[in-house]
N, C-alpha and C. Protein backbone atom coordinates (compact mmCIF):
# COMPACT_ATOMS: atom_id res chain seq x y z
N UNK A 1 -92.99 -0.14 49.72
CA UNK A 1 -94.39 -0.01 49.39
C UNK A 1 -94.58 1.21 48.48
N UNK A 2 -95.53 1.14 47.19
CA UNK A 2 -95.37 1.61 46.58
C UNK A 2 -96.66 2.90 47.23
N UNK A 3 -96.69 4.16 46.79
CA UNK A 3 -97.55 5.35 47.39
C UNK A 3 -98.31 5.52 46.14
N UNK A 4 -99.48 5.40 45.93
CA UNK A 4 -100.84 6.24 44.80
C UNK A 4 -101.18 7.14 45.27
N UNK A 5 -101.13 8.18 44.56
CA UNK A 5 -101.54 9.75 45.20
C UNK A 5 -102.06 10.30 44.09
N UNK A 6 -103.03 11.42 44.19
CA UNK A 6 -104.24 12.14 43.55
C UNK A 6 -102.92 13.66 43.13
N UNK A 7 -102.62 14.04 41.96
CA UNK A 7 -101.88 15.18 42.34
C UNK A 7 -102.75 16.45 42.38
N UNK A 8 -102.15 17.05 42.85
CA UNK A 8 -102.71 18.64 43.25
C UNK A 8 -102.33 19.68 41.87
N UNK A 9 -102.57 20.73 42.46
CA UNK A 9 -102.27 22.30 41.04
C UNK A 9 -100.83 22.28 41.50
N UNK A 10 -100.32 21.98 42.08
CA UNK A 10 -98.87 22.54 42.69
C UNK A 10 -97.68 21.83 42.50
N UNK A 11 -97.68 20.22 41.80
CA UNK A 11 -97.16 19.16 41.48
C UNK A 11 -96.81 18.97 40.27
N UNK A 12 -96.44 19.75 39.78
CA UNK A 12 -96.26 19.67 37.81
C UNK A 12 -95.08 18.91 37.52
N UNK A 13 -93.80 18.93 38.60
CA UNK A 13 -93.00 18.54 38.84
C UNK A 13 -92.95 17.07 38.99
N UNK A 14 -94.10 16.50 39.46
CA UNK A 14 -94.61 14.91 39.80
C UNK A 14 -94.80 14.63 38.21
N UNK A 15 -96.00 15.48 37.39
CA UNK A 15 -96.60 15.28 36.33
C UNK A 15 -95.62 14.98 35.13
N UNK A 16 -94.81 15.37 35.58
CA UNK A 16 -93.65 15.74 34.19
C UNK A 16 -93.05 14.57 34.58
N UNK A 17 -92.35 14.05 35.67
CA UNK A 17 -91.78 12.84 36.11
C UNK A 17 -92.53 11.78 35.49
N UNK A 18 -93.81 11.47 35.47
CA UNK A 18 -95.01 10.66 35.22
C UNK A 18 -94.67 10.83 33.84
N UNK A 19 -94.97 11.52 32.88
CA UNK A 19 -95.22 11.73 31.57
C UNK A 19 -93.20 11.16 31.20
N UNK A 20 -92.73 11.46 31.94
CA UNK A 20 -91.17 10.46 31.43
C UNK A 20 -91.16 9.06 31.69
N UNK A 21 -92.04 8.52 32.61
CA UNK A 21 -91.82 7.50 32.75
C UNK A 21 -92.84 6.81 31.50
N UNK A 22 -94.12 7.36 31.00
CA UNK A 22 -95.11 6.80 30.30
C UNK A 22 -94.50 7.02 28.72
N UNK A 23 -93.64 8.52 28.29
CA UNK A 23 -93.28 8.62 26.95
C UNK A 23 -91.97 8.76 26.93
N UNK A 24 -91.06 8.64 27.73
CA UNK A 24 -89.64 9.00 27.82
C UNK A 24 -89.40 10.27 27.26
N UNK A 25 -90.02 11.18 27.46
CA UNK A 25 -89.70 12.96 27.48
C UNK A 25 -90.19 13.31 28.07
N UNK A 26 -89.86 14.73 28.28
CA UNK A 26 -90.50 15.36 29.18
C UNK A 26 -91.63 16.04 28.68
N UNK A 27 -93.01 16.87 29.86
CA UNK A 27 -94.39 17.37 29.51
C UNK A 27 -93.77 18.57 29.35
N UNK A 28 -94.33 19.42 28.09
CA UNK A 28 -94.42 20.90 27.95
C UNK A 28 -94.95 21.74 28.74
N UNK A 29 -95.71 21.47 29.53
CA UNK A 29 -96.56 22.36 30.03
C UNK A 29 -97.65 21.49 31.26
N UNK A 30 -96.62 20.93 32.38
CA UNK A 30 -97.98 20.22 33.09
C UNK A 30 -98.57 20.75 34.07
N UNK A 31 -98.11 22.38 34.40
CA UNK A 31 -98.92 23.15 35.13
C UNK A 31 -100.13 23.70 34.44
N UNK A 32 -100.06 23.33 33.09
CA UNK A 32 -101.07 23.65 32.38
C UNK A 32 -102.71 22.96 32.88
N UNK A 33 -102.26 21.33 32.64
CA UNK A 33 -102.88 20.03 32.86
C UNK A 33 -103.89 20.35 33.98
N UNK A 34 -102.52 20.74 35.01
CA UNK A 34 -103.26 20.60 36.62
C UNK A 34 -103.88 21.34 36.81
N UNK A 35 -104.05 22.92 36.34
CA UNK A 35 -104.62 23.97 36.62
C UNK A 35 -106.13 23.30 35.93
N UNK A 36 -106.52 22.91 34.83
CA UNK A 36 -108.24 22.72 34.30
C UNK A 36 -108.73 21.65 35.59
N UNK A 37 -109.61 22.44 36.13
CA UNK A 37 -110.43 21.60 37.20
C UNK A 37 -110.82 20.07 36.33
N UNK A 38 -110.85 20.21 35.21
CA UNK A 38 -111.37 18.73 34.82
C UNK A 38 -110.29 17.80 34.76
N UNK A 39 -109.31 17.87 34.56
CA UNK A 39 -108.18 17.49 34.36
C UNK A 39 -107.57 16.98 35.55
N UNK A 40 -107.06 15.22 35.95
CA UNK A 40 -107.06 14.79 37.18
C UNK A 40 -106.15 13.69 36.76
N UNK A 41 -104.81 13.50 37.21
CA UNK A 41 -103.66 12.41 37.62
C UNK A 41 -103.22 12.15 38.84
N UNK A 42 -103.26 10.46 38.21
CA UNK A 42 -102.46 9.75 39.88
C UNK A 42 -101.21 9.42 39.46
N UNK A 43 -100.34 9.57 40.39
CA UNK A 43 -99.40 9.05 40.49
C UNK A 43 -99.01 7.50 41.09
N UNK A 44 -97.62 6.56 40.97
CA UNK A 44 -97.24 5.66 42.04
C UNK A 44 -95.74 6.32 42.14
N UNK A 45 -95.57 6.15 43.24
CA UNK A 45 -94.55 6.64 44.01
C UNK A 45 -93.51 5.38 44.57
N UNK A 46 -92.40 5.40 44.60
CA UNK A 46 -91.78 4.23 45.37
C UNK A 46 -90.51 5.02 45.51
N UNK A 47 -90.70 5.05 46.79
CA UNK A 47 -89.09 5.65 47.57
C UNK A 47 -89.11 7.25 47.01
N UNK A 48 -90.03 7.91 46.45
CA UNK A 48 -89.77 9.29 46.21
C UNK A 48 -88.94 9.02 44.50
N UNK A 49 -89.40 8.03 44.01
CA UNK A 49 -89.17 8.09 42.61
C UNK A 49 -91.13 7.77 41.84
N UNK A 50 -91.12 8.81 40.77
CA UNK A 50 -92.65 8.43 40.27
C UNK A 50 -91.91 6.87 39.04
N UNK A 51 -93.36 6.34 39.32
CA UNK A 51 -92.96 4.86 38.57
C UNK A 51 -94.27 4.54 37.93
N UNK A 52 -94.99 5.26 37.94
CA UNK A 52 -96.46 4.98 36.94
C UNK A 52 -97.36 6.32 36.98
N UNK A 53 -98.52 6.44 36.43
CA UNK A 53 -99.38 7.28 36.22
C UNK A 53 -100.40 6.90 35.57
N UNK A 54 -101.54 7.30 36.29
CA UNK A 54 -103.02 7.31 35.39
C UNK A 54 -103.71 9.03 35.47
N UNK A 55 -104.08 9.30 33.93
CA UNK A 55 -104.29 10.76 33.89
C UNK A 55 -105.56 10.55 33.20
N UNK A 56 -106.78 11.40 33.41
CA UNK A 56 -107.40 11.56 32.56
C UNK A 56 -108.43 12.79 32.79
N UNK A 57 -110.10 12.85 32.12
CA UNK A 57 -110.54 13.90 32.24
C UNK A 57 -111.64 13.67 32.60
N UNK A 58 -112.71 14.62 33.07
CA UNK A 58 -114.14 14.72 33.32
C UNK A 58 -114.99 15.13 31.82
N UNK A 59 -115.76 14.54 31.97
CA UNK A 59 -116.51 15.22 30.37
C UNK A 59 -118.16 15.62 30.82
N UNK A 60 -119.01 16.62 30.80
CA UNK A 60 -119.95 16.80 30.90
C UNK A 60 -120.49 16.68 29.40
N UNK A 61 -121.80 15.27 29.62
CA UNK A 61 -122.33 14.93 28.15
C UNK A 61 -123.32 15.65 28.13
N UNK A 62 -123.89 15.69 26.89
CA UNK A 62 -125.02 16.87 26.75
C UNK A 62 -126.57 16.26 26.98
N UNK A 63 -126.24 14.48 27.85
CA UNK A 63 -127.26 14.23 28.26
C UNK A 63 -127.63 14.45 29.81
N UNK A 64 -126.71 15.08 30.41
CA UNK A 64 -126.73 15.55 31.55
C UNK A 64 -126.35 14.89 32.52
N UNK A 65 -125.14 14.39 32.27
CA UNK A 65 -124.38 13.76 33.42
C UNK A 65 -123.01 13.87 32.78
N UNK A 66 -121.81 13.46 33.69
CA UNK A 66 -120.69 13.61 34.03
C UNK A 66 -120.04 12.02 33.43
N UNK A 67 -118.90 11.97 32.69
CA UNK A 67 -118.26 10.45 32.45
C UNK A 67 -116.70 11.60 32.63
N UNK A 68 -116.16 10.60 33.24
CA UNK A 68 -114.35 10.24 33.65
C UNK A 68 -113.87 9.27 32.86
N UNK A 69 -112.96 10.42 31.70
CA UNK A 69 -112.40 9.43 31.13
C UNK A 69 -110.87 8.86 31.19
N UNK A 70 -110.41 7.98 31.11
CA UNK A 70 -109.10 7.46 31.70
C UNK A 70 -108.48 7.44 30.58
N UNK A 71 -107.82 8.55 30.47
CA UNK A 71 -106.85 8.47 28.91
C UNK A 71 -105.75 7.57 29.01
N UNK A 72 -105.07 7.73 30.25
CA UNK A 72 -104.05 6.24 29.64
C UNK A 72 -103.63 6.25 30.94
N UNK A 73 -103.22 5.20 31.35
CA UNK A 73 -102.41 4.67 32.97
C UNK A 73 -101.11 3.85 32.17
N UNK A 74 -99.94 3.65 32.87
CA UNK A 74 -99.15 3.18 32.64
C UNK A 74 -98.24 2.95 33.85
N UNK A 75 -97.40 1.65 33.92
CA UNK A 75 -96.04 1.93 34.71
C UNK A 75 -94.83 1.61 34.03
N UNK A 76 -93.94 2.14 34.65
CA UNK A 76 -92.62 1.85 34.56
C UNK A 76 -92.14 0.25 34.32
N UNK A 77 -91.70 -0.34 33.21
CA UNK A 77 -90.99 -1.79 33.08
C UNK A 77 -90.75 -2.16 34.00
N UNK A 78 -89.66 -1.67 34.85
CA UNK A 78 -89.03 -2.75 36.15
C UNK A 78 -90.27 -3.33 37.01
N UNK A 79 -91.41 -2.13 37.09
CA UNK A 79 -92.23 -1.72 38.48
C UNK A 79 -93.45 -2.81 37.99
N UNK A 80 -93.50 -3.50 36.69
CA UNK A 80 -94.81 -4.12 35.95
C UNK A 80 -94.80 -5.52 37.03
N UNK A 81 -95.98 -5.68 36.46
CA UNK A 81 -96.65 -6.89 36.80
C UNK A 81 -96.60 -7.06 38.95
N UNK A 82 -96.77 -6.22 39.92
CA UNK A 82 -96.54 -6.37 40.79
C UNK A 82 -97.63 -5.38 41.52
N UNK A 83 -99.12 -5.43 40.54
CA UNK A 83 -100.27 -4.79 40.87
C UNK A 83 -100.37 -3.33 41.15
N UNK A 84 -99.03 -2.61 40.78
CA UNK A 84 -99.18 -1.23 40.73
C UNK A 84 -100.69 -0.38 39.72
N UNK A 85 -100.36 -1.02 38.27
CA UNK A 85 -101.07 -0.75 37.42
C UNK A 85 -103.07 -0.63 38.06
N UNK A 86 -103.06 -1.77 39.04
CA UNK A 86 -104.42 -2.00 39.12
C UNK A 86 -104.62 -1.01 40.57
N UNK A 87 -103.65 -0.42 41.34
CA UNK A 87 -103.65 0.33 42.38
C UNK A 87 -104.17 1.76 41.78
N UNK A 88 -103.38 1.99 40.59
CA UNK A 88 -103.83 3.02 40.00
C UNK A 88 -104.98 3.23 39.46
N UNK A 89 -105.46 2.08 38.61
CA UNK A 89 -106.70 2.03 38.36
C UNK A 89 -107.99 2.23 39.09
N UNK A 90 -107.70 1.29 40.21
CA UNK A 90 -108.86 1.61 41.32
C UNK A 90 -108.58 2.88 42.10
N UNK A 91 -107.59 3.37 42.54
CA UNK A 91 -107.53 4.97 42.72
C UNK A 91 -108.82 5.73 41.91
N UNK A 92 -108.39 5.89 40.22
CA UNK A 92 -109.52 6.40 39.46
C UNK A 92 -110.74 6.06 39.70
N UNK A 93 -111.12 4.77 39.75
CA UNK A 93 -112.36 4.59 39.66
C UNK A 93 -112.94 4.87 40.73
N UNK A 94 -112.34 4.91 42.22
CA UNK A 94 -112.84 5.16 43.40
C UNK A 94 -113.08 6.94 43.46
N UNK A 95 -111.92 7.53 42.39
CA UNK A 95 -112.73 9.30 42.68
C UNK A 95 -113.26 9.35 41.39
N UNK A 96 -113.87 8.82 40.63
CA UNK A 96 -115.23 8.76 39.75
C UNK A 96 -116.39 8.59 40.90
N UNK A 97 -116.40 7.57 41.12
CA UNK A 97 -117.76 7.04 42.42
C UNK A 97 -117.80 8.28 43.47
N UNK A 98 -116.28 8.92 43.96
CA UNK A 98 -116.67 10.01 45.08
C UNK A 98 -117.19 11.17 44.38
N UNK A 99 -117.06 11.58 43.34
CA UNK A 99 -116.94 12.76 42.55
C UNK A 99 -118.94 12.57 42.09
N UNK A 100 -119.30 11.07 42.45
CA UNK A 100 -120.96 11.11 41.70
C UNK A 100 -120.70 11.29 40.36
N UNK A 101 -119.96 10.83 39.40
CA UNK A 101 -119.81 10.35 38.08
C UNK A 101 -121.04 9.27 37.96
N UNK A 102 -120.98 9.17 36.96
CA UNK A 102 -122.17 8.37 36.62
C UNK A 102 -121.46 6.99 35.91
N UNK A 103 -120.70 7.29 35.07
CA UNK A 103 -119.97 6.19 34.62
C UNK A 103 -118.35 6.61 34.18
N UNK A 104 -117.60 5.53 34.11
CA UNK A 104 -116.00 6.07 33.43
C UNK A 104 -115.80 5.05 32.44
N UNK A 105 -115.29 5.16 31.33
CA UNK A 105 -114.58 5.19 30.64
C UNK A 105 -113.43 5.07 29.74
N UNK A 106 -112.96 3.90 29.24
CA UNK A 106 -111.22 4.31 28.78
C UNK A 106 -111.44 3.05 27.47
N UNK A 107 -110.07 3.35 26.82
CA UNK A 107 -110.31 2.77 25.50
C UNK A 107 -108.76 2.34 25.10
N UNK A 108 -108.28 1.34 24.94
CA UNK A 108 -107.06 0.73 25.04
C UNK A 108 -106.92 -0.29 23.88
N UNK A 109 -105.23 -0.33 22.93
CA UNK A 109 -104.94 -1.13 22.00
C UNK A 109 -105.95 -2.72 21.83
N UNK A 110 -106.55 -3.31 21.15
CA UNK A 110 -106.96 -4.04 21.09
C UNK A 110 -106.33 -5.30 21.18
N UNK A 111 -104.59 -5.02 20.89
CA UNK A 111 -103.72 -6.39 21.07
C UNK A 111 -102.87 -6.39 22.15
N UNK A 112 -103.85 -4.99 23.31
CA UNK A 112 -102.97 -5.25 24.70
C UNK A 112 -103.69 -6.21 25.28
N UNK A 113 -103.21 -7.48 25.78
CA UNK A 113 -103.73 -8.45 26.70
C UNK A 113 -103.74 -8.28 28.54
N UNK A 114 -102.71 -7.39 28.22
CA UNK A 114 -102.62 -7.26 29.69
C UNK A 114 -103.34 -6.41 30.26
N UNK A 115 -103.11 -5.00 29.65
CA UNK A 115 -104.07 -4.42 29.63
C UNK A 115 -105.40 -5.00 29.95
N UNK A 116 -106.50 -5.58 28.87
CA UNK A 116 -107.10 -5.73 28.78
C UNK A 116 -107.86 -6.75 29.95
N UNK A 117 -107.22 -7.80 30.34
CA UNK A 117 -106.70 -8.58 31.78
C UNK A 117 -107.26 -7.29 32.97
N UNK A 118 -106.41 -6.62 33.08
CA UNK A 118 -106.40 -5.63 33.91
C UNK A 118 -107.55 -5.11 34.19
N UNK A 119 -108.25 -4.30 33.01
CA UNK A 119 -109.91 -3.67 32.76
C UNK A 119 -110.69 -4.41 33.55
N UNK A 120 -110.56 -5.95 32.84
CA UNK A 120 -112.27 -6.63 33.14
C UNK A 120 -111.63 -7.54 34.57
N UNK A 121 -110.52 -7.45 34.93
CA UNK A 121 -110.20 -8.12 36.26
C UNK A 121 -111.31 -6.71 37.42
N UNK A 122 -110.90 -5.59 37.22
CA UNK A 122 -111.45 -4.53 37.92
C UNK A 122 -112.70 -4.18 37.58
N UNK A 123 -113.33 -4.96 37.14
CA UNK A 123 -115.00 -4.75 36.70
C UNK A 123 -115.11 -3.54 35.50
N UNK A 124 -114.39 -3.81 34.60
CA UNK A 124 -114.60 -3.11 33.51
C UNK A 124 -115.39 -3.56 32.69
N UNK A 125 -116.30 -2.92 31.83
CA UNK A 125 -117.30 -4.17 30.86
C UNK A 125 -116.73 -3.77 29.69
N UNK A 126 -116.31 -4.53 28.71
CA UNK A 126 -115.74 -4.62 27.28
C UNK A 126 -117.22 -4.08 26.95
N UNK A 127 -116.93 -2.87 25.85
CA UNK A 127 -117.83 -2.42 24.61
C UNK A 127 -118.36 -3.18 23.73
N UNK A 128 -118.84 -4.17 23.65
CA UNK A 128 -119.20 -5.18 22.12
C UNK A 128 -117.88 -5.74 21.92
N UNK A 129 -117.31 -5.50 20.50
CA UNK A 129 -116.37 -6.05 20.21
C UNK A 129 -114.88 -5.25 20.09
N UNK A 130 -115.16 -3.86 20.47
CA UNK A 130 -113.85 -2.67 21.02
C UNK A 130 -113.01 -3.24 21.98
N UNK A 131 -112.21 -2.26 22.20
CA UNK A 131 -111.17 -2.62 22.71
C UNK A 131 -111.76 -1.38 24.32
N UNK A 132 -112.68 -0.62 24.01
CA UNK A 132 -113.08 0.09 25.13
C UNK A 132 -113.77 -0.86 26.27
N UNK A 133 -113.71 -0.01 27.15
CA UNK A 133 -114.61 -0.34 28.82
C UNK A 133 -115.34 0.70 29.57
N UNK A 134 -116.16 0.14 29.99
CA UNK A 134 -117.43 1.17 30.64
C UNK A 134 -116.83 0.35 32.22
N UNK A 135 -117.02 1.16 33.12
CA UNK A 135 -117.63 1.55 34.39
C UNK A 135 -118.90 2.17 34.81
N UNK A 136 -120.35 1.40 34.82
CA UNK A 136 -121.21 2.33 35.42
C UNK A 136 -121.60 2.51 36.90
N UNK A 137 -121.35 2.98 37.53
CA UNK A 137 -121.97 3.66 38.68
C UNK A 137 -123.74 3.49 39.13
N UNK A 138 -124.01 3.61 38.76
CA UNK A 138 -125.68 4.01 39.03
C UNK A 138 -126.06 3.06 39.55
């Protein structure tokens, strides 16, 4: 069974694992990441190996509310198609809703299908004719 976990300031070590599995190198600096309170990654875990990640940020708009944006989730090849991806997803979206976000956010290749599958399977609403998705809350 695979583990989704919220990482902490103290996990850079997770973060950097994550960022190899999403770009195949390693992060420069992911104690950096963890330290900005806005700044928030999940991990998936299986057997004490990381095998996916969703990272992204808080944005305060200057209309006076809060959007979470989901810069990119990914898993590992072997680990695909076996609903990790959407574990992660709803992780995020569930600490948007605890956090009182107002809405989230994310914006993905226009010729990912799966991806895109993924978004509006989890109640994402396609932007017009973008490749983005809204989550609103309210």
């Amino acid at each position: 069974m695979v583990d989704i976990r919220k990482l902490s300031g103290d996990e850079p070590e997770l973060l950097d694992a994550a960022i190899r599995v999403l770009r195949d190198r390693p992060s420069p600096a992911p104690e950096i990441f963890l330290q900005d309170p806005h700044a928030h990654a999940f991990v998936a875990i299986d057997a004490d190996v990381v095998v996916g990640c969703a990272y992204g940020y808080e944005l305060f708009r200057p209309e006076g509310f809060w959007t979470l944006i989901l810069y990119e989730l990914g898993v590992a090849e072997p680990y695909r198609e076996r609903g990790i991806g959407k574990d992660l997803l709803d992780a995020f979206v569930a600490f948007a809703r605890a956090k009182g976000h107002s809405k989230m956010w994310l914006f993905t290749d226009a010729g990912n299908a799966a991806a895109r599958r993924l978004y509006e399977g989890a109640g994402g609403e396609r932007t017009d004719d973008s490749a983005g998705y809204w989550w609103v809350f309210e």
